[in-house]
N, C-alpha and C. Protein backbone atom coordinates (compact mmCIF):
# COMPACT_ATOMS: atom_id res chain seq x y z
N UNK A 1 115.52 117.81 61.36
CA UNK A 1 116.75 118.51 61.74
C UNK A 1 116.40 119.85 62.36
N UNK A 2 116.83 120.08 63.35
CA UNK A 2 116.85 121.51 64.66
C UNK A 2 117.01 122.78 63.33
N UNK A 3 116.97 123.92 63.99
CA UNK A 3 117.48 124.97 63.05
C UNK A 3 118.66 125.30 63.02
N UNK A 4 119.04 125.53 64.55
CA UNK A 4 120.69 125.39 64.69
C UNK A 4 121.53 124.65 63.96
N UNK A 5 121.15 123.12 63.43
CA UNK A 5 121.87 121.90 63.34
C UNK A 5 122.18 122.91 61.87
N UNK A 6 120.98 123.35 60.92
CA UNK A 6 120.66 123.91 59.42
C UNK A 6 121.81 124.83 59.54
N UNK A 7 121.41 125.83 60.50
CA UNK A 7 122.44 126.72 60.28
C UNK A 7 123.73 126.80 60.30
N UNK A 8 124.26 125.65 61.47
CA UNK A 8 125.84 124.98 61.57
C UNK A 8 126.50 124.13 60.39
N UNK A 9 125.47 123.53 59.71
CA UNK A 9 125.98 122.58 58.09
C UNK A 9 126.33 123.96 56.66
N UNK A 10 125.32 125.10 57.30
CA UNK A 10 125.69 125.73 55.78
C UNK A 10 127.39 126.38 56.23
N UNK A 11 127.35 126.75 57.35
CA UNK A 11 128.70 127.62 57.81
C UNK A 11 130.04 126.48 57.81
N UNK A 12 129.29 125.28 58.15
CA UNK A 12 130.80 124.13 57.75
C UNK A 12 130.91 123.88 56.00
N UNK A 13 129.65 124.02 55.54
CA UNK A 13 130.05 123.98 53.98
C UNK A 13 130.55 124.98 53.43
N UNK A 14 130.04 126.05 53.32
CA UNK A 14 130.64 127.47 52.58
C UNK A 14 131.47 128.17 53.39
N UNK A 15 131.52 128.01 54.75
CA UNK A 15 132.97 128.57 55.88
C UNK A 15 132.52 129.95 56.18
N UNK A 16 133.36 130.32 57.07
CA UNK A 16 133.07 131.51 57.88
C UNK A 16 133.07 132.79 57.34
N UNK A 17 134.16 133.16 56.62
CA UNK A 17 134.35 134.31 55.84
C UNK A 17 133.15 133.89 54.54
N UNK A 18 132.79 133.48 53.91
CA UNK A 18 131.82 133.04 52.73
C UNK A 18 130.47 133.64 53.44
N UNK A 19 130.15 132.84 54.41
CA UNK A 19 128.91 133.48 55.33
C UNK A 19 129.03 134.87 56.20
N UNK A 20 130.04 135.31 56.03
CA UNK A 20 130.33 136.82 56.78
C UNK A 20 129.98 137.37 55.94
N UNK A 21 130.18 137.19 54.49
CA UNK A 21 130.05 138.11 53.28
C UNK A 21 128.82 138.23 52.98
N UNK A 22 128.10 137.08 52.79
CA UNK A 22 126.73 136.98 52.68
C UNK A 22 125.16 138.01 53.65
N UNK A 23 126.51 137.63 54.98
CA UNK A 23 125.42 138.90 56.07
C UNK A 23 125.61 139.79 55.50
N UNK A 24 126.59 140.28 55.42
CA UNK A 24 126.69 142.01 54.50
C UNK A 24 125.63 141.74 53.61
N UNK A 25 125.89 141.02 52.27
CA UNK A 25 125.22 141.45 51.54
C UNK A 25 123.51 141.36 51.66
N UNK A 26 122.96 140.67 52.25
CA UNK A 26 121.47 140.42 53.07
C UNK A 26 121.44 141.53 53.65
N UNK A 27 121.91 142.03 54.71
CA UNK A 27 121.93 143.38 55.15
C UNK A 27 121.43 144.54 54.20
N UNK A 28 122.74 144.81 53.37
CA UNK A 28 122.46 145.58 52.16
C UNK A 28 121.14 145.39 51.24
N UNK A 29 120.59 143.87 51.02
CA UNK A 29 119.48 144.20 50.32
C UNK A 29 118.66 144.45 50.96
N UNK A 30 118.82 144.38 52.35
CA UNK A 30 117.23 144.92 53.12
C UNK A 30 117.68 146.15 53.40
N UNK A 31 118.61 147.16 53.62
CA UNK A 31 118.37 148.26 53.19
C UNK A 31 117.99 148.69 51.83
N UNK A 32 118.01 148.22 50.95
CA UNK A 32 117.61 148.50 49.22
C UNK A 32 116.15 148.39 49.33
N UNK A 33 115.42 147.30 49.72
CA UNK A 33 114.03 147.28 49.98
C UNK A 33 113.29 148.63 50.45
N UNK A 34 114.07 148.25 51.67
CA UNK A 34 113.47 149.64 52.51
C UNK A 34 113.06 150.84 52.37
N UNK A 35 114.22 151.41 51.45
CA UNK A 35 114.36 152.58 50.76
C UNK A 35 113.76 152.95 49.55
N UNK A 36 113.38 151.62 48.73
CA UNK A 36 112.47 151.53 47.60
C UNK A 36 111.13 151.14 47.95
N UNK A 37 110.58 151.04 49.78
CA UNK A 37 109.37 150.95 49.68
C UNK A 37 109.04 151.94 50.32
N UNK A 38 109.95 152.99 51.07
CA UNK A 38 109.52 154.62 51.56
C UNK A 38 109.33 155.15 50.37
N UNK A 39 109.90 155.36 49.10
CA UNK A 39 109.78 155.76 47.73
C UNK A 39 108.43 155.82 47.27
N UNK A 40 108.61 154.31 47.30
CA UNK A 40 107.50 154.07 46.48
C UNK A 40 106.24 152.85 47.20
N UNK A 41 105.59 152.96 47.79
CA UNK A 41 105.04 151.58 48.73
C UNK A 41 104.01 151.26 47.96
N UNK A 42 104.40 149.75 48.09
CA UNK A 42 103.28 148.77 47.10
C UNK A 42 103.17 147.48 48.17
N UNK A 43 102.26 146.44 47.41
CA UNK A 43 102.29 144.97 48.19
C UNK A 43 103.73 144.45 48.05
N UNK A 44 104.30 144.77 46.48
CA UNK A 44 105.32 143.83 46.64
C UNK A 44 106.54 144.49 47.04
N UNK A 45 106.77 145.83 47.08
CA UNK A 45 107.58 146.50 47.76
C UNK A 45 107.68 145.74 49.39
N UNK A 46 106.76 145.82 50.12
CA UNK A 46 106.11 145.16 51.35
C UNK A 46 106.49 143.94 51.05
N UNK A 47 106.56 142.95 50.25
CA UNK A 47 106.60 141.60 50.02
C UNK A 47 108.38 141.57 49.89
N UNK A 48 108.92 142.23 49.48
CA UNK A 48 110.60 142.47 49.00
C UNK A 48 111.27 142.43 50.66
N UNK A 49 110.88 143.62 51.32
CA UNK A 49 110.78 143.95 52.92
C UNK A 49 110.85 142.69 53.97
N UNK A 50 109.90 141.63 53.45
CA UNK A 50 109.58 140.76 54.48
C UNK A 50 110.48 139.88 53.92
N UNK A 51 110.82 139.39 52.52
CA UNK A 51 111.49 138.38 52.50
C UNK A 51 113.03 138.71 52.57
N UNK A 52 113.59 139.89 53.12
CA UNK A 52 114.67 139.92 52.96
C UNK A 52 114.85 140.35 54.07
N UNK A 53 114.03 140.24 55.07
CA UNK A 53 114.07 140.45 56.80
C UNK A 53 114.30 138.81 56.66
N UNK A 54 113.68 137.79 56.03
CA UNK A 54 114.08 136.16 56.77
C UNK A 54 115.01 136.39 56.63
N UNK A 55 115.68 136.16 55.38
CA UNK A 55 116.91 136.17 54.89
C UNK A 55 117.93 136.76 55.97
N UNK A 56 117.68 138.13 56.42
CA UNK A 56 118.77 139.03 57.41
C UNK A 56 118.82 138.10 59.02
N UNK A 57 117.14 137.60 59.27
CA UNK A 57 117.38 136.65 60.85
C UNK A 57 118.07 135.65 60.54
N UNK A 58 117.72 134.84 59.38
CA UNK A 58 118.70 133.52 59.20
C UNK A 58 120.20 133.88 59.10
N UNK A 59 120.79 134.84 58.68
CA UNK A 59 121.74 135.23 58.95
C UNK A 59 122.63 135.63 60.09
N UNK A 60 121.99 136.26 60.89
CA UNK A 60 121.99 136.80 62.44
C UNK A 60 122.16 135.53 62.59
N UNK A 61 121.25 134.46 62.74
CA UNK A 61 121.03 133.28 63.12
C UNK A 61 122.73 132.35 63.33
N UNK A 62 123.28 131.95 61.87
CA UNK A 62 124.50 131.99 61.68
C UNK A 62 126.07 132.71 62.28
N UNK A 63 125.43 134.12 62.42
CA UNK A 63 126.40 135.17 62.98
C UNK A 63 126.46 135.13 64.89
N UNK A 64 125.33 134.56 64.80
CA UNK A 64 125.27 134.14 66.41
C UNK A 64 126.42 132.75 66.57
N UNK A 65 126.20 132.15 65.81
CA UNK A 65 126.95 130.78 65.94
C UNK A 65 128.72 131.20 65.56
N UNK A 66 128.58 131.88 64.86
CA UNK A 66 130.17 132.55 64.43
C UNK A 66 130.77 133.01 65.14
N UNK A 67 130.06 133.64 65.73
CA UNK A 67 130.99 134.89 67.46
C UNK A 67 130.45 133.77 68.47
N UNK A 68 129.75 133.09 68.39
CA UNK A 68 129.59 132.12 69.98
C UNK A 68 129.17 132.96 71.23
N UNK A 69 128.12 133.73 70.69
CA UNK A 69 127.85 134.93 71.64
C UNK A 69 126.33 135.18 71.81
N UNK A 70 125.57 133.78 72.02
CA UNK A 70 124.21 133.98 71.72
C UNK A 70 123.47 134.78 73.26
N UNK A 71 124.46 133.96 74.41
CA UNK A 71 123.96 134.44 75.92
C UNK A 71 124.54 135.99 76.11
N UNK A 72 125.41 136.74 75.19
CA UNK A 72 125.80 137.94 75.16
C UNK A 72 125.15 138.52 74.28
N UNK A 73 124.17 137.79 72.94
CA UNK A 73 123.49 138.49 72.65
C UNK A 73 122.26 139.04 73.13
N UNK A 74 121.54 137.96 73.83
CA UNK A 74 120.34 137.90 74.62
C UNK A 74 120.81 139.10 75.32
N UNK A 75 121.65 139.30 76.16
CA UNK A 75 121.83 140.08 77.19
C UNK A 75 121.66 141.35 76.85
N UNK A 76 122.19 141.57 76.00
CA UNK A 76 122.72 142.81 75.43
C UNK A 76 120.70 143.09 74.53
N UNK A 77 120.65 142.85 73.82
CA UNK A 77 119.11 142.84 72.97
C UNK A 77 118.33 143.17 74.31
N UNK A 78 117.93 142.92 75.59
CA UNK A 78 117.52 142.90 76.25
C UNK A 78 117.67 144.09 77.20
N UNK A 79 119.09 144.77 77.15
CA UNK A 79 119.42 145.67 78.13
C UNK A 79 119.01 147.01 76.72
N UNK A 80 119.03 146.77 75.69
CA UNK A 80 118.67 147.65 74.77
C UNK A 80 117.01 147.59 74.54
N UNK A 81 116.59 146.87 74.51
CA UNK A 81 114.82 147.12 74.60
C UNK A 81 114.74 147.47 75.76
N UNK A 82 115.16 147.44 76.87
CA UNK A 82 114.55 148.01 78.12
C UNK A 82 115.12 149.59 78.29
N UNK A 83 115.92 149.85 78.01
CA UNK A 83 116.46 151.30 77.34
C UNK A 83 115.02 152.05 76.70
N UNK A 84 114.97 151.68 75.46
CA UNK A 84 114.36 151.51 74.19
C UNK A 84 112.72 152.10 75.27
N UNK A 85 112.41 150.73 75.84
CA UNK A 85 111.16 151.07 77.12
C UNK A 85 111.23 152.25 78.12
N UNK A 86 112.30 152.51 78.34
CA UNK A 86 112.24 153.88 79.46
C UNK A 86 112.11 155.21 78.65
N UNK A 87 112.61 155.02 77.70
CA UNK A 87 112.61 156.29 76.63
C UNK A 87 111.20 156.71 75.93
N UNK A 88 110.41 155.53 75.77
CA UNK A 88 109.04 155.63 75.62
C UNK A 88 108.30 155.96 76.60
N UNK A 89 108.64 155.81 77.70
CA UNK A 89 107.63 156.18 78.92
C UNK A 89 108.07 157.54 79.54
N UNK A 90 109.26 158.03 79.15
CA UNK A 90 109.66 159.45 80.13
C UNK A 90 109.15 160.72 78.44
């Protein structure tokens, strides 16, 4: 099964608002990580960090499929790293 297909079965099972809530809260724990591994930095601080970055893309992942805005996201991600690139070079 595709990833897309994964990500379209959990949003028809638990529904849209259920998975809206969920990005928040994924969001929120990867800010909690974050902030507890500037504190304090360890492996598993670092290990907390990474697994709650999957968690936040698989989400995105979903949130792409929710707004139906993946060629507006590309666009947009793209006009912001190249921003992002001029600002580093001037």
């Amino acid at each position: 099964m595709r990833y897309g297909d994964i990500l379209r079965q959990a949003i028809d099972k638990w529904g849209v608002d259920a998975q809206m809530i969920i990005v928040v809260e994924e969001c929120a724990e990867l800010i909690k990580a974050v902030v507890k591994h500037m504190r304090c930095p360890t492996l598993d601080t670092r290990g907390d960090i990474i697994d709650e970055m999957a968690d936040v893309s698989i989400m995105i992942g979903q949130l792409l499929i929710i707004m139906d805005c993946e060629k507006e996201y590309d666009g947009i991600s793209q006009v912001k790293f190249e921003r992002l690139k001029r600002r580093l070079e001037s």
